[in-house]
PDB file of N, CA and C in Angstrom:
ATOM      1  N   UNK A   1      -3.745 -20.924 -24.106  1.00  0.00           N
ATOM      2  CA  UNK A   1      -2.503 -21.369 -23.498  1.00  0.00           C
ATOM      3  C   UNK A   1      -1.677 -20.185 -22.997  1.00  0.00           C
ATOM      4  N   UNK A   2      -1.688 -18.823 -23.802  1.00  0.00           N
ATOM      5  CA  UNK A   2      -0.708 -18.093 -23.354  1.00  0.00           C
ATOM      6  C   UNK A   2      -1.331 -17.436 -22.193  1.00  0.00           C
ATOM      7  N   UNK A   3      -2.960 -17.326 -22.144  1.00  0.00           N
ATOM      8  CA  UNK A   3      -2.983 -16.702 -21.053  1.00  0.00           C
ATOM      9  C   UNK A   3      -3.377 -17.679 -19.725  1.00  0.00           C
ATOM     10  N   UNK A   4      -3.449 -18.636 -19.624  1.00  0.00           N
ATOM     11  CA  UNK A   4      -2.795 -19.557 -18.298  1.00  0.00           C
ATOM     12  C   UNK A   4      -1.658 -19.442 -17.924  1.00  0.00           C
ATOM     13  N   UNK A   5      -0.465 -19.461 -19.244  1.00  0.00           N
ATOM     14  CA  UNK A   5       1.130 -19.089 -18.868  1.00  0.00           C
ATOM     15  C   UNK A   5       0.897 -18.148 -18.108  1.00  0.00           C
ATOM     16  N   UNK A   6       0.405 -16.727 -18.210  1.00  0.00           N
ATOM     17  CA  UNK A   6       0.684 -15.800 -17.772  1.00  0.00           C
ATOM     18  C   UNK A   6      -0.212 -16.107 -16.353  1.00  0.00           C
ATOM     19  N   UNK A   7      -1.245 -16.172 -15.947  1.00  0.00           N
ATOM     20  CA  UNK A   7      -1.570 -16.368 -14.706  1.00  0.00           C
ATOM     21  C   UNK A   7      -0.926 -17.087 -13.784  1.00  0.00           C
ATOM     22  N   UNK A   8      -0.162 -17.941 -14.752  1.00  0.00           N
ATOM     23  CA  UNK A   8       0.625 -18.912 -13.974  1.00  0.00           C
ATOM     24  C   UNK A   8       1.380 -18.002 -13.184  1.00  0.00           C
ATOM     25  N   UNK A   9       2.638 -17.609 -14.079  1.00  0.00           N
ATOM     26  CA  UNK A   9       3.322 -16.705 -13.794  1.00  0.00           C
ATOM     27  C   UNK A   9       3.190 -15.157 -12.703  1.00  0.00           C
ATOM     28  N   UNK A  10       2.378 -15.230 -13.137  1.00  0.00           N
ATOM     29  CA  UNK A  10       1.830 -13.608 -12.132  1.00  0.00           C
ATOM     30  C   UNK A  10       1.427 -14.347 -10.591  1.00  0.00           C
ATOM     31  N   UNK A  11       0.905 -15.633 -11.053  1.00  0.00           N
ATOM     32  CA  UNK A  11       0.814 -16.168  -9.279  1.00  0.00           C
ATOM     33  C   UNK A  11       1.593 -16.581  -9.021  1.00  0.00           C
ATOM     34  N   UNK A  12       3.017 -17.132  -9.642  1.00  0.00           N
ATOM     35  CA  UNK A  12       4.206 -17.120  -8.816  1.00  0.00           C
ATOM     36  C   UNK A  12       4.900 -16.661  -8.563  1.00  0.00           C
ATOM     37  N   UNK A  13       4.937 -15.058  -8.975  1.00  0.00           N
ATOM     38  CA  UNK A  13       5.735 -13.855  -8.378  1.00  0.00           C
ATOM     39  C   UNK A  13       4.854 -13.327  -7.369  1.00  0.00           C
ATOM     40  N   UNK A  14       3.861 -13.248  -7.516  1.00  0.00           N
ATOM     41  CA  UNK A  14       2.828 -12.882  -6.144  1.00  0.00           C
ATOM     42  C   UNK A  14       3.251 -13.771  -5.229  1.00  0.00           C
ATOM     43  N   UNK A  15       2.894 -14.815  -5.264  1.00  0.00           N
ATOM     44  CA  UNK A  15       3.362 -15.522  -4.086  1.00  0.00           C
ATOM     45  C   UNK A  15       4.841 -15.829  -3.344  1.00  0.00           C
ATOM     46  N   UNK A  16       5.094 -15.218  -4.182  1.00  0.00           N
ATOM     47  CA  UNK A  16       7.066 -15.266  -3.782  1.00  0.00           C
ATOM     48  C   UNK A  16       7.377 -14.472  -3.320  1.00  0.00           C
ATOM     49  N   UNK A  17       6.580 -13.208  -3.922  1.00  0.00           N
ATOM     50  CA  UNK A  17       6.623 -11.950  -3.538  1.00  0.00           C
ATOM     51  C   UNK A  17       6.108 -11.834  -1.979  1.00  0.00           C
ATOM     52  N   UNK A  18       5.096 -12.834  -1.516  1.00  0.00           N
ATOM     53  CA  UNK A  18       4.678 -12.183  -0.141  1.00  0.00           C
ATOM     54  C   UNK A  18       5.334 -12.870   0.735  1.00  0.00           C
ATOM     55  N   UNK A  19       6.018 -14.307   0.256  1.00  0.00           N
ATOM     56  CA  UNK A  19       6.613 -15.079   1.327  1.00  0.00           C
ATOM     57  C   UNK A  19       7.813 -13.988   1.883  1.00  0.00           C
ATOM     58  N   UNK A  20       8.061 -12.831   1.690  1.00  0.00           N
ATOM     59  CA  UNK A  20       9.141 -11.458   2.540  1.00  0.00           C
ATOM     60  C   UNK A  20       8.200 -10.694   3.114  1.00  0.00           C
ATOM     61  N   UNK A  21       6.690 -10.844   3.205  1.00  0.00           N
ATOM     62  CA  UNK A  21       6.361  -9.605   3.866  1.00  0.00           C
ATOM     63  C   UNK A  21       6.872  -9.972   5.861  1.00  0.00           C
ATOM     64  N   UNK A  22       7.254 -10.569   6.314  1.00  0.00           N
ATOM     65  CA  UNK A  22       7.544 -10.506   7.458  1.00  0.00           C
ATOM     66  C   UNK A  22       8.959 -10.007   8.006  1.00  0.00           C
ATOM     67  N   UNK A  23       9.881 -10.023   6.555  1.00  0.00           N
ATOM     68  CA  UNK A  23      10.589  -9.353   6.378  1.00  0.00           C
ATOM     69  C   UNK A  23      10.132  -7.550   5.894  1.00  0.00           C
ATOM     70  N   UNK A  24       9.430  -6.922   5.409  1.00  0.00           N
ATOM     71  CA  UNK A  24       8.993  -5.949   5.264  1.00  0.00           C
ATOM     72  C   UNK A  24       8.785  -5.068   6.102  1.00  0.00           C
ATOM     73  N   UNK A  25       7.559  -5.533   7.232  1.00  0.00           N
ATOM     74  CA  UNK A  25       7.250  -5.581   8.470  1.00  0.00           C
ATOM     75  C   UNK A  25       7.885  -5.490   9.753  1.00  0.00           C
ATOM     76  N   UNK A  26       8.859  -5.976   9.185  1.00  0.00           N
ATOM     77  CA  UNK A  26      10.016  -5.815  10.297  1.00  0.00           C
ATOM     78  C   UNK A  26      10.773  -4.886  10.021  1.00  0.00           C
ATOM     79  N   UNK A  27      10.963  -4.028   8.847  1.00  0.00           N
ATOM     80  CA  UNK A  27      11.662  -3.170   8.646  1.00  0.00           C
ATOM     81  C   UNK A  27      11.006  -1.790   9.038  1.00  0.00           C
ATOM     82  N   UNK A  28       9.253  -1.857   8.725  1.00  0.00           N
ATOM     83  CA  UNK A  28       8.967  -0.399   8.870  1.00  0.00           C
ATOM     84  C   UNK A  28       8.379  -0.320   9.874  1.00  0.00           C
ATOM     85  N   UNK A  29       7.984  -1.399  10.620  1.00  0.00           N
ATOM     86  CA  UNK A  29       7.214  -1.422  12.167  1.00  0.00           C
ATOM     87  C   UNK A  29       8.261  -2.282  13.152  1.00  0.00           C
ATOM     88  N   UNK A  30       8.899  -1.767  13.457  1.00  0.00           N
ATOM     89  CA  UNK A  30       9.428  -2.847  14.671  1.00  0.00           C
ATOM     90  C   UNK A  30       8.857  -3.553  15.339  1.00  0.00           C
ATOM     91  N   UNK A  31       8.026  -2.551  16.021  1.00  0.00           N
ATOM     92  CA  UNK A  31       7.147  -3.104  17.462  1.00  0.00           C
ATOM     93  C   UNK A  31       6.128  -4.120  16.734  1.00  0.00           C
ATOM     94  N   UNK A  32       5.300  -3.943  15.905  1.00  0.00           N
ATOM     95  CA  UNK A  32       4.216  -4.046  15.824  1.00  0.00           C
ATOM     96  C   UNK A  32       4.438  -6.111  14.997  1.00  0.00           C
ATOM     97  N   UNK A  33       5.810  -5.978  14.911  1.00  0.00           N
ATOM     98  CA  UNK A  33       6.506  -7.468  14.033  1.00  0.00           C
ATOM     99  C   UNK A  33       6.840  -8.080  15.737  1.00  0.00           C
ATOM    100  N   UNK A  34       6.937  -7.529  16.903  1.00  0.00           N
ATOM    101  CA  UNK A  34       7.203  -7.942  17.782  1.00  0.00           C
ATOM    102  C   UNK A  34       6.161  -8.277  18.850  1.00  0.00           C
ATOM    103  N   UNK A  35       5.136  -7.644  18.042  1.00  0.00           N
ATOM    104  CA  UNK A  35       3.665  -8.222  19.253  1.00  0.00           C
ATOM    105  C   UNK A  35       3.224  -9.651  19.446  1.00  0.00           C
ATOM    106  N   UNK A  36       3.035 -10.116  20.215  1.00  0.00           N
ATOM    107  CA  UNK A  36       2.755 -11.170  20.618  1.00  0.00           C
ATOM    108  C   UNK A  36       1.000 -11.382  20.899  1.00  0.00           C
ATOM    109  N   UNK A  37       0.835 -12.465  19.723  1.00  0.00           N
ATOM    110  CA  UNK A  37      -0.533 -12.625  19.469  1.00  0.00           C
ATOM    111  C   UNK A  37      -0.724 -14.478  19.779  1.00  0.00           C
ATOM    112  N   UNK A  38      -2.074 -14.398  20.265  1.00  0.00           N
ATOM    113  CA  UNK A  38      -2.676 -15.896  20.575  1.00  0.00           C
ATOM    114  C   UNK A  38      -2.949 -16.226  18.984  1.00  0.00           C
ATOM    115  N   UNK A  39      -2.186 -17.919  18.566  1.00  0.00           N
ATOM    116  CA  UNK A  39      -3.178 -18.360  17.383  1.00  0.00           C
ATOM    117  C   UNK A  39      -4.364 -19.186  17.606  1.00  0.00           C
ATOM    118  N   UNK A  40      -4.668 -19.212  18.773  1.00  0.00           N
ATOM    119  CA  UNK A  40      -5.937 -19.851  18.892  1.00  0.00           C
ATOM    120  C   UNK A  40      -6.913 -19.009  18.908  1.00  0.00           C
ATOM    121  N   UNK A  41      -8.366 -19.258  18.562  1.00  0.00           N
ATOM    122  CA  UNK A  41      -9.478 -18.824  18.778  1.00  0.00           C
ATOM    123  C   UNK A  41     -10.218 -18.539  19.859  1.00  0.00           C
ATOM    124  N   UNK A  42      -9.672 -19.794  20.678  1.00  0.00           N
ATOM    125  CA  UNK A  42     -10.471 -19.866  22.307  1.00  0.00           C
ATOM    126  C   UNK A  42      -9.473 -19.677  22.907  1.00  0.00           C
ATOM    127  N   UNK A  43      -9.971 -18.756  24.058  1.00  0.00           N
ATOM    128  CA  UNK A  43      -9.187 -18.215  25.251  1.00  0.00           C
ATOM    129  C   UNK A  43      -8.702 -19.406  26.078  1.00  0.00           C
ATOM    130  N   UNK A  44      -9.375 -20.240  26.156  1.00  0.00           N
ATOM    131  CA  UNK A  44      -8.422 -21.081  26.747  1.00  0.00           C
ATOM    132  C   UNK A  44      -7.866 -21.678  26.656  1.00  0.00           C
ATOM    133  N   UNK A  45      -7.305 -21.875  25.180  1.00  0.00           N
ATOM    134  CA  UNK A  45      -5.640 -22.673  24.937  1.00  0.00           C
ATOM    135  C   UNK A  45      -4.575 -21.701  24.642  1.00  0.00           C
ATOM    136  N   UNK A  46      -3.940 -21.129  24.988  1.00  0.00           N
ATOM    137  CA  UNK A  46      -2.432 -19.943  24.636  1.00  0.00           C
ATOM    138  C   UNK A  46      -1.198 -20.594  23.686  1.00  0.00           C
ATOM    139  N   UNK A  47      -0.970 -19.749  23.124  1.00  0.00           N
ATOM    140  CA  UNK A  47       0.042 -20.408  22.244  1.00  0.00           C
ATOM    141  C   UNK A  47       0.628 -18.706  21.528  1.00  0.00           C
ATOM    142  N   UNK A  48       1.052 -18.191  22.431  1.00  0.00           N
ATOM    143  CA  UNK A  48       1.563 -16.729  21.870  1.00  0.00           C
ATOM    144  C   UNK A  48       2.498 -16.701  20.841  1.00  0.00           C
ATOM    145  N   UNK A  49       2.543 -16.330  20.027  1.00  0.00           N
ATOM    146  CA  UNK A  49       3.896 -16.137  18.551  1.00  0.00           C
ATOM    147  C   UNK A  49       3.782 -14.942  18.441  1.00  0.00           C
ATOM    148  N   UNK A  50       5.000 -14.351  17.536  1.00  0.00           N
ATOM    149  CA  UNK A  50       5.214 -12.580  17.243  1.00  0.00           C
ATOM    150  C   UNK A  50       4.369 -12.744  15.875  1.00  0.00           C
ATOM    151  N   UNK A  51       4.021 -11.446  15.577  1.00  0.00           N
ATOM    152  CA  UNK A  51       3.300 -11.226  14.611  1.00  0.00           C
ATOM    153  C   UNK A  51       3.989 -11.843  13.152  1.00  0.00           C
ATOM    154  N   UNK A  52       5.294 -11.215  13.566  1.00  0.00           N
ATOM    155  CA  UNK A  52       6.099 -11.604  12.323  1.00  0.00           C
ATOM    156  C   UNK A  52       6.269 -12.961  11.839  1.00  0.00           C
ATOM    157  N   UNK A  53       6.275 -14.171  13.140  1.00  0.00           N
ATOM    158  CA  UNK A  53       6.492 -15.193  12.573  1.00  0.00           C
ATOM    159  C   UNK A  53       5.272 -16.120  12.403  1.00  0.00           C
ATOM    160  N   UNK A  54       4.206 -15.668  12.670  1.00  0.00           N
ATOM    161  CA  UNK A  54       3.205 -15.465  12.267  1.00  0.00           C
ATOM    162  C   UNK A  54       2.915 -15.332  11.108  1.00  0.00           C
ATOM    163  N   UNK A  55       3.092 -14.434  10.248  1.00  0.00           N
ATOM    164  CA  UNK A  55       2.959 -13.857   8.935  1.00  0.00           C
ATOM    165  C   UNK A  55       4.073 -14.435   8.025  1.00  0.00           C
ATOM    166  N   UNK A  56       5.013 -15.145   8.518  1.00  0.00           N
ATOM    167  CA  UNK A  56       6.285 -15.772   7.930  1.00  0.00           C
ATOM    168  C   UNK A  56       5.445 -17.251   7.564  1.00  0.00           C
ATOM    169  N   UNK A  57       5.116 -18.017   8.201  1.00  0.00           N
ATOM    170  CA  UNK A  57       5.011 -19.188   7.970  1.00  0.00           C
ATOM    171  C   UNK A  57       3.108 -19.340   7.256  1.00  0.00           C
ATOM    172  N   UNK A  58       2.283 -18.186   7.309  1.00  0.00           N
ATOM    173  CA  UNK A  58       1.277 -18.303   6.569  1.00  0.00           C
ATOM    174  C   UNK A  58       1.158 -18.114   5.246  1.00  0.00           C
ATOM    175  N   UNK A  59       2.375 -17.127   5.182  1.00  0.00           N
ATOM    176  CA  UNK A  59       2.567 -16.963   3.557  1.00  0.00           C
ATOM    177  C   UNK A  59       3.539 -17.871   2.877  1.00  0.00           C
ATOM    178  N   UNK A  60       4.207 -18.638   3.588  1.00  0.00           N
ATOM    179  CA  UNK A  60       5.100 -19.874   3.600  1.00  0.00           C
ATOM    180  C   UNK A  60       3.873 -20.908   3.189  1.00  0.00           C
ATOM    181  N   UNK A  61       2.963 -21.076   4.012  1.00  0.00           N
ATOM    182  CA  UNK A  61       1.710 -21.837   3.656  1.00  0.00           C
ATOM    183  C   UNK A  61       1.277 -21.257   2.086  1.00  0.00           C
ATOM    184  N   UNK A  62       0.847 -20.370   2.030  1.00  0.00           N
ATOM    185  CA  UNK A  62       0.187 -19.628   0.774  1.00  0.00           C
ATOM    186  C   UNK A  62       1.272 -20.271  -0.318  1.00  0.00           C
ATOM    187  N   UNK A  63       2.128 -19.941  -0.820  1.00  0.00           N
ATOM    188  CA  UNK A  63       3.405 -20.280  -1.529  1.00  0.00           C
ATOM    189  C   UNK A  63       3.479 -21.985  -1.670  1.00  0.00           C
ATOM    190  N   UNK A  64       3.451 -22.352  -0.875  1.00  0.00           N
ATOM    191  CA  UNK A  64       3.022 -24.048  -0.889  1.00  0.00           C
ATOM    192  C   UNK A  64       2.043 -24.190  -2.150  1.00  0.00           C
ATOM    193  N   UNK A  65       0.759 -23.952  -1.419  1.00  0.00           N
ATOM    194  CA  UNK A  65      -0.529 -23.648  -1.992  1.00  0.00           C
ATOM    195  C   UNK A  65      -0.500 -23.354  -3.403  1.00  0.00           C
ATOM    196  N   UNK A  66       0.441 -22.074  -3.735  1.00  0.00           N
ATOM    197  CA  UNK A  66       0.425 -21.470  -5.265  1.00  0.00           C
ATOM    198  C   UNK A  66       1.384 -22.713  -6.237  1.00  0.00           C
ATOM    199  N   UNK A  67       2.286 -23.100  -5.050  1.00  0.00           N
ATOM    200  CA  UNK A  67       3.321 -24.129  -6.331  1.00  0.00           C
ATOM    201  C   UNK A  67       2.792 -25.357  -6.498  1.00  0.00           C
ATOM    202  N   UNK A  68       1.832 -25.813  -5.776  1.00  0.00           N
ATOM    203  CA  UNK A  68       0.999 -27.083  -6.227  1.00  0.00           C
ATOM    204  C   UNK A  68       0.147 -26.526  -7.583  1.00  0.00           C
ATOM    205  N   UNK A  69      -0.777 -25.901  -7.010  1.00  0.00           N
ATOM    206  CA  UNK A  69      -1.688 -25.124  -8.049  1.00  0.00           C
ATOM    207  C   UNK A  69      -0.572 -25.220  -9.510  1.00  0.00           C
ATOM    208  N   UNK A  70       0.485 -25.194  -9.291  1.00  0.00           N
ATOM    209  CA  UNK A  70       1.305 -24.477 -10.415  1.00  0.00           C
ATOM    210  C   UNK A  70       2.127 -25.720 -10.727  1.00  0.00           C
ATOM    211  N   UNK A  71       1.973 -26.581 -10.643  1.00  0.00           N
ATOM    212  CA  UNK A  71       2.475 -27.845 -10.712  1.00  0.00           C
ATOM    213  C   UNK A  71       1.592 -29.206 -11.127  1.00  0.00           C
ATOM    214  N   UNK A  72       0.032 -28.599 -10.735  1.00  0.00           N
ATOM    215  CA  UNK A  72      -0.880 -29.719 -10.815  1.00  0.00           C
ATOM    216  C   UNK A  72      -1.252 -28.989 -12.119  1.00  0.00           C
ATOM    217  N   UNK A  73      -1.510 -27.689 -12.823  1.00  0.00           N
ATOM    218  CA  UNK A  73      -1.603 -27.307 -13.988  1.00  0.00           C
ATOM    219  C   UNK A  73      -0.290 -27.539 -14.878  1.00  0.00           C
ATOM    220  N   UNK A  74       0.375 -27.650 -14.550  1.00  0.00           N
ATOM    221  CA  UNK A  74       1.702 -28.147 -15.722  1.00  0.00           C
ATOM    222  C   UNK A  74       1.399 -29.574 -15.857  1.00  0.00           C
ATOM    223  N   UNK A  75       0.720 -30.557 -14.812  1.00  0.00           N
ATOM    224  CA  UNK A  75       0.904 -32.103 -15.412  1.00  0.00           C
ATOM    225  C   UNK A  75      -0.236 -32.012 -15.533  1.00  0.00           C
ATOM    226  N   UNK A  76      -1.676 -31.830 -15.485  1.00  0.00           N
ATOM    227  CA  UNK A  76      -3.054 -31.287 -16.409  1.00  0.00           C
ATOM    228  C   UNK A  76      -2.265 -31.557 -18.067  1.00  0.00           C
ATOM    229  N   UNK A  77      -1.681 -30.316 -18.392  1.00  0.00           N
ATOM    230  CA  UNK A  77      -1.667 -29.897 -19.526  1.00  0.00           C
ATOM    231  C   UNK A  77      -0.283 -31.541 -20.129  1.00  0.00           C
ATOM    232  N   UNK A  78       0.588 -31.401 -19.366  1.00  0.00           N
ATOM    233  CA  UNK A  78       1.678 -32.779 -19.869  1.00  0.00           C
ATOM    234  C   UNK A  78       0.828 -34.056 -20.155  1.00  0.00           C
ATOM    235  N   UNK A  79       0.361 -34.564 -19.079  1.00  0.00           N
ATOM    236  CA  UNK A  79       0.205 -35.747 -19.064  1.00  0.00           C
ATOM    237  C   UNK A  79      -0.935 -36.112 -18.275  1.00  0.00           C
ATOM    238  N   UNK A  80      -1.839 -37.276 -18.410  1.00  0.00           N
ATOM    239  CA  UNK A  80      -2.775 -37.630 -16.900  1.00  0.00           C
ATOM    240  C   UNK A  80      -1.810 -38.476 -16.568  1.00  0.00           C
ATOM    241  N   UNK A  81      -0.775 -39.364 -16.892  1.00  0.00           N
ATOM    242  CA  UNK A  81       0.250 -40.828 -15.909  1.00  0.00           C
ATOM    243  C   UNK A  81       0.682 -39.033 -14.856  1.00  0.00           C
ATOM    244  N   UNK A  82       1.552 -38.640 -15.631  1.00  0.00           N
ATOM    245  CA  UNK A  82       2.100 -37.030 -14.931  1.00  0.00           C
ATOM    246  C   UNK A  82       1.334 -36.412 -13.539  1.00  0.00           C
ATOM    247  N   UNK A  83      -0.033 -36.408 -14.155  1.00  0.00           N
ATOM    248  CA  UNK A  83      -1.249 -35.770 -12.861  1.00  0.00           C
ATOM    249  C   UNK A  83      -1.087 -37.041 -11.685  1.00  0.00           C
ATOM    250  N   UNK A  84      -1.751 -37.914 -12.290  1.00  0.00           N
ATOM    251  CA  UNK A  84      -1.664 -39.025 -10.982  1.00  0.00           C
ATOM    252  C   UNK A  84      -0.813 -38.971 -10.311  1.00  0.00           C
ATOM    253  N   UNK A  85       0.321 -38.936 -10.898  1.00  0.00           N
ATOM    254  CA  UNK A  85       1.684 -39.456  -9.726  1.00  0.00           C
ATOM    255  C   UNK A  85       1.716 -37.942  -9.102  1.00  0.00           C
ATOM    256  N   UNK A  86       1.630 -36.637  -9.496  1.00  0.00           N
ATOM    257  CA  UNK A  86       1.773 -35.633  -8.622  1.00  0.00           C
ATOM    258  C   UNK A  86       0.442 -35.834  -7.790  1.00  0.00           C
ATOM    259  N   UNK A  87      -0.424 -36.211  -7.798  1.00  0.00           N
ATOM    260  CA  UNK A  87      -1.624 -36.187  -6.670  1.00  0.00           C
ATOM    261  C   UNK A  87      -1.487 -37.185  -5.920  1.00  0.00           C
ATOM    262  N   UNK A  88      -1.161 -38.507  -6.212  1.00  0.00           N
ATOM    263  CA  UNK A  88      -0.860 -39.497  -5.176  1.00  0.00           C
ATOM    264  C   UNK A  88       0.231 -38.805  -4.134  1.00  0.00           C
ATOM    265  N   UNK A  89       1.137 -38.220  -4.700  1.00  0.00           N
ATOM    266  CA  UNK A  89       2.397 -38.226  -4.012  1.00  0.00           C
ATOM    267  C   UNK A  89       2.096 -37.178  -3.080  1.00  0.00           C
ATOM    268  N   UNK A  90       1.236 -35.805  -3.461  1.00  0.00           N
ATOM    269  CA  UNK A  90       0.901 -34.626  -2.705  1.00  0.00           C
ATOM    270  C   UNK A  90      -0.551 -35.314  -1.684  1.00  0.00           C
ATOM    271  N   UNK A  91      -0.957 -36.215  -1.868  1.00  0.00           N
ATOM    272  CA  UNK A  91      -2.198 -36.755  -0.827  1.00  0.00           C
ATOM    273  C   UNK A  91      -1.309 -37.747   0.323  1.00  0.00           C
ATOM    274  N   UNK A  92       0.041 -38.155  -0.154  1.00  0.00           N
ATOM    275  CA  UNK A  92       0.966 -39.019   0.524  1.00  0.00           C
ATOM    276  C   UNK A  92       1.941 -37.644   1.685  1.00  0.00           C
ATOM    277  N   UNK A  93       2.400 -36.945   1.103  1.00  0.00           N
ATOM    278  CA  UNK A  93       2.708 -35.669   1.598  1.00  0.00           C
ATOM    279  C   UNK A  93       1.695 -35.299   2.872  1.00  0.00           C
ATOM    280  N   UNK A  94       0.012 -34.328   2.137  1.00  0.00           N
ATOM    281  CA  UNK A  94      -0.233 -34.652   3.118  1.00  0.00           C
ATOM    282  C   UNK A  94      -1.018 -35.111   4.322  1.00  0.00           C
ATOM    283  N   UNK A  95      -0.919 -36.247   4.310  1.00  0.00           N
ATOM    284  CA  UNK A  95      -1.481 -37.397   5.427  1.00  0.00           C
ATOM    285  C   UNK A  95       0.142 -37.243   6.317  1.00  0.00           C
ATOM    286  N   UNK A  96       1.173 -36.933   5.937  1.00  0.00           N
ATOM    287  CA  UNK A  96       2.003 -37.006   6.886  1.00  0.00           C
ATOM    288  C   UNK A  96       3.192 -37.706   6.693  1.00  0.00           C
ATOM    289  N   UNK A  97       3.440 -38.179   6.184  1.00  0.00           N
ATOM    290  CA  UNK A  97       4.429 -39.267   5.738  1.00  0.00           C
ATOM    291  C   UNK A  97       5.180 -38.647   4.858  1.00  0.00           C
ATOM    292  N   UNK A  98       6.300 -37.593   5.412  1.00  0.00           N
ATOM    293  CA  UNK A  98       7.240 -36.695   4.581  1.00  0.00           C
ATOM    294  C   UNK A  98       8.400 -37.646   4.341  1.00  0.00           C
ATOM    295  N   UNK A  99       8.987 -38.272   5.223  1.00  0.00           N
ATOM    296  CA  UNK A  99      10.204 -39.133   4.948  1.00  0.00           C
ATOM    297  C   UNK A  99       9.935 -40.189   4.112  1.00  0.00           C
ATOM    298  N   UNK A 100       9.052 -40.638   3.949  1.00  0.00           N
ATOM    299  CA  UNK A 100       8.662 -41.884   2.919  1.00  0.00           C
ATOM    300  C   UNK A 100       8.485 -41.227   1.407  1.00  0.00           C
ATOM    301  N   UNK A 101       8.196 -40.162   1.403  1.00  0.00           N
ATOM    302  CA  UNK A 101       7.358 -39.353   0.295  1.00  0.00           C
ATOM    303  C   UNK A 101       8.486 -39.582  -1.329  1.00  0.00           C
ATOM    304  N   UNK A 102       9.953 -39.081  -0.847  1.00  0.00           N
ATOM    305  CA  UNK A 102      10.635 -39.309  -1.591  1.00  0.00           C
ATOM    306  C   UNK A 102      10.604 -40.679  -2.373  1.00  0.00           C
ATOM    307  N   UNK A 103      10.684 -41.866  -1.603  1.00  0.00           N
ATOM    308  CA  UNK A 103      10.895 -43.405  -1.875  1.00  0.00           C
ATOM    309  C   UNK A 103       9.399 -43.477  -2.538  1.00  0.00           C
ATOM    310  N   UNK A 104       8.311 -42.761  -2.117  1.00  0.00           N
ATOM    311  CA  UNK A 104       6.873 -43.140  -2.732  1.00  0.00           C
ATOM    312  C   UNK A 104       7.420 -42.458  -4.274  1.00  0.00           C
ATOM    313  N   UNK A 105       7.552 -41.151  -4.169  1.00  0.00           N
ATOM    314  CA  UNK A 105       7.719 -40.777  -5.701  1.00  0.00           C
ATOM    315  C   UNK A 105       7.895 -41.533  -6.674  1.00  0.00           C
ATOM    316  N   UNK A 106       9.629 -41.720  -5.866  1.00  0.00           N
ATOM    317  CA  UNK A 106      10.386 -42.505  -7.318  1.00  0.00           C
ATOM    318  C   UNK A 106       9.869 -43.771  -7.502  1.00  0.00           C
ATOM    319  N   UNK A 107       8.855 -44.350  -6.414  1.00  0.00           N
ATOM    320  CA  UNK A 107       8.521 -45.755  -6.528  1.00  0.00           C
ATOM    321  C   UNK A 107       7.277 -45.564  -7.767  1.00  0.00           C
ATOM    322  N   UNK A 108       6.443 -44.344  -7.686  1.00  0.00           N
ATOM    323  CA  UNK A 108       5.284 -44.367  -8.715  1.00  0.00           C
ATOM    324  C   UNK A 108       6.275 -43.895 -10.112  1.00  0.00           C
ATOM    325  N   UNK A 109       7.394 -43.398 -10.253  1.00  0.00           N
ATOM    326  CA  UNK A 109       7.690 -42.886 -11.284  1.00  0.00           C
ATOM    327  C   UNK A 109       8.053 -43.778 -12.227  1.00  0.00           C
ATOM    328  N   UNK A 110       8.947 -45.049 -11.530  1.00  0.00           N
ATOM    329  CA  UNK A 110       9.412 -45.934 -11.744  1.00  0.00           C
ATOM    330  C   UNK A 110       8.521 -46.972 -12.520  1.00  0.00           C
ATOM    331  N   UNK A 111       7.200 -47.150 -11.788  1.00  0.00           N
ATOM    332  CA  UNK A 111       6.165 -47.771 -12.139  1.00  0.00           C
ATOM    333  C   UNK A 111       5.439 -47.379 -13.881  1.00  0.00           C
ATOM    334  N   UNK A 112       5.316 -45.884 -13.691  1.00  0.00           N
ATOM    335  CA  UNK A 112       4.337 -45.400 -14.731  1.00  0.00           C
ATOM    336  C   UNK A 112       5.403 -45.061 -15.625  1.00  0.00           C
ATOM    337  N   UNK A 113       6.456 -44.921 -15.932  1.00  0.00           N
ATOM    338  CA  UNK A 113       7.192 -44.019 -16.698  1.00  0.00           C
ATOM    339  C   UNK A 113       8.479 -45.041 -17.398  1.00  0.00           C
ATOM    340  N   UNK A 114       9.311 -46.006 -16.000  1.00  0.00           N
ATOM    341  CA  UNK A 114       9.887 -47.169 -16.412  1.00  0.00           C
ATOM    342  C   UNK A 114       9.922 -47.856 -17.179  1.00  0.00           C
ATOM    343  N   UNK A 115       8.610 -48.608 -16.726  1.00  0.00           N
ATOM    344  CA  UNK A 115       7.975 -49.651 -17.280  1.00  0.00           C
ATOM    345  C   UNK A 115       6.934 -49.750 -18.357  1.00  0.00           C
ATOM    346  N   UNK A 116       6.598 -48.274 -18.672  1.00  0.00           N
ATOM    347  CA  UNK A 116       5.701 -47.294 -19.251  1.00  0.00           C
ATOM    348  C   UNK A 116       4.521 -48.487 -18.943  1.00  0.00           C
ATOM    349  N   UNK A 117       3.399 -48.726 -17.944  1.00  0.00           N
ATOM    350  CA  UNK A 117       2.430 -49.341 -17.330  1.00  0.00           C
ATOM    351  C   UNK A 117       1.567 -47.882 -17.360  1.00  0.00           C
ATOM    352  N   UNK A 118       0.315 -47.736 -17.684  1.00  0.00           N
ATOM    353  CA  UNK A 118      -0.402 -46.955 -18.154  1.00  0.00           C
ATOM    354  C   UNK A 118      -1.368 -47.190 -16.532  1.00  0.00           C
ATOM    355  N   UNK A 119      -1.200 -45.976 -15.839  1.00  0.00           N
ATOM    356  CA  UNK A 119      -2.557 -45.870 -14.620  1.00  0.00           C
ATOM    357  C   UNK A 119      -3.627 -45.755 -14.864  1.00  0.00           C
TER     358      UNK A 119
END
């Protein structure tokens, strides 16, 4: 147990830690936070972004990534009613349906936890 805590932990300062490198980047390279790069693969769709914001929203992605990880191991260890409702709700997330997501939550929480109805 203590050493999951700690991995836990060390991957959520890592990952917190990099969601600023575009801030970093911008401090010791100007130019190079200001280049303008294709995110496509094939030359023939363009979609130019600066490096920086680029590197802003992938480690924005990454950080996502680490707090699920870090969230689906806390209800592992709590509960399986706990796991379900965080995986329904993160497979509801994402398929796309962000504005509903809230009303889905509290609607499974309500269900499993309320009424204590065993999934």
């Amino acid at each position: 147990m203590k050493h999951l805590t700690r991995v836990i932990i060390i991957v959520f300062i890592v990952s917190l830690a990099l969601t600023q490198v575009h801030s970093i980047l911008r401090y010791f390279d100007e130019s190079l936070a200001r280049t303008k790069i294709n995110i496509f693969l094939d030359a023939s769709y363009k979609r130019e972004v600066t490096v920086q914001w680029y590197l802003f929203f992938l480690c924005q992605y990454f950080f996502l990534i680490c707090c699920m990880f870090i969230a689906t191991m806390a209800c592992i260890r709590y509960s399986f009613r706990l796991t379900m409702v965080f995986f329904t709700g993160m497979v509801y997330l994402m398929v796309g349906l962000n504005e509903n997501a809230t009303k889905f939550f509290n609607f499974l929480l309500f269900i499993s936890f309320g009424l204590k109805i065993k999934l």
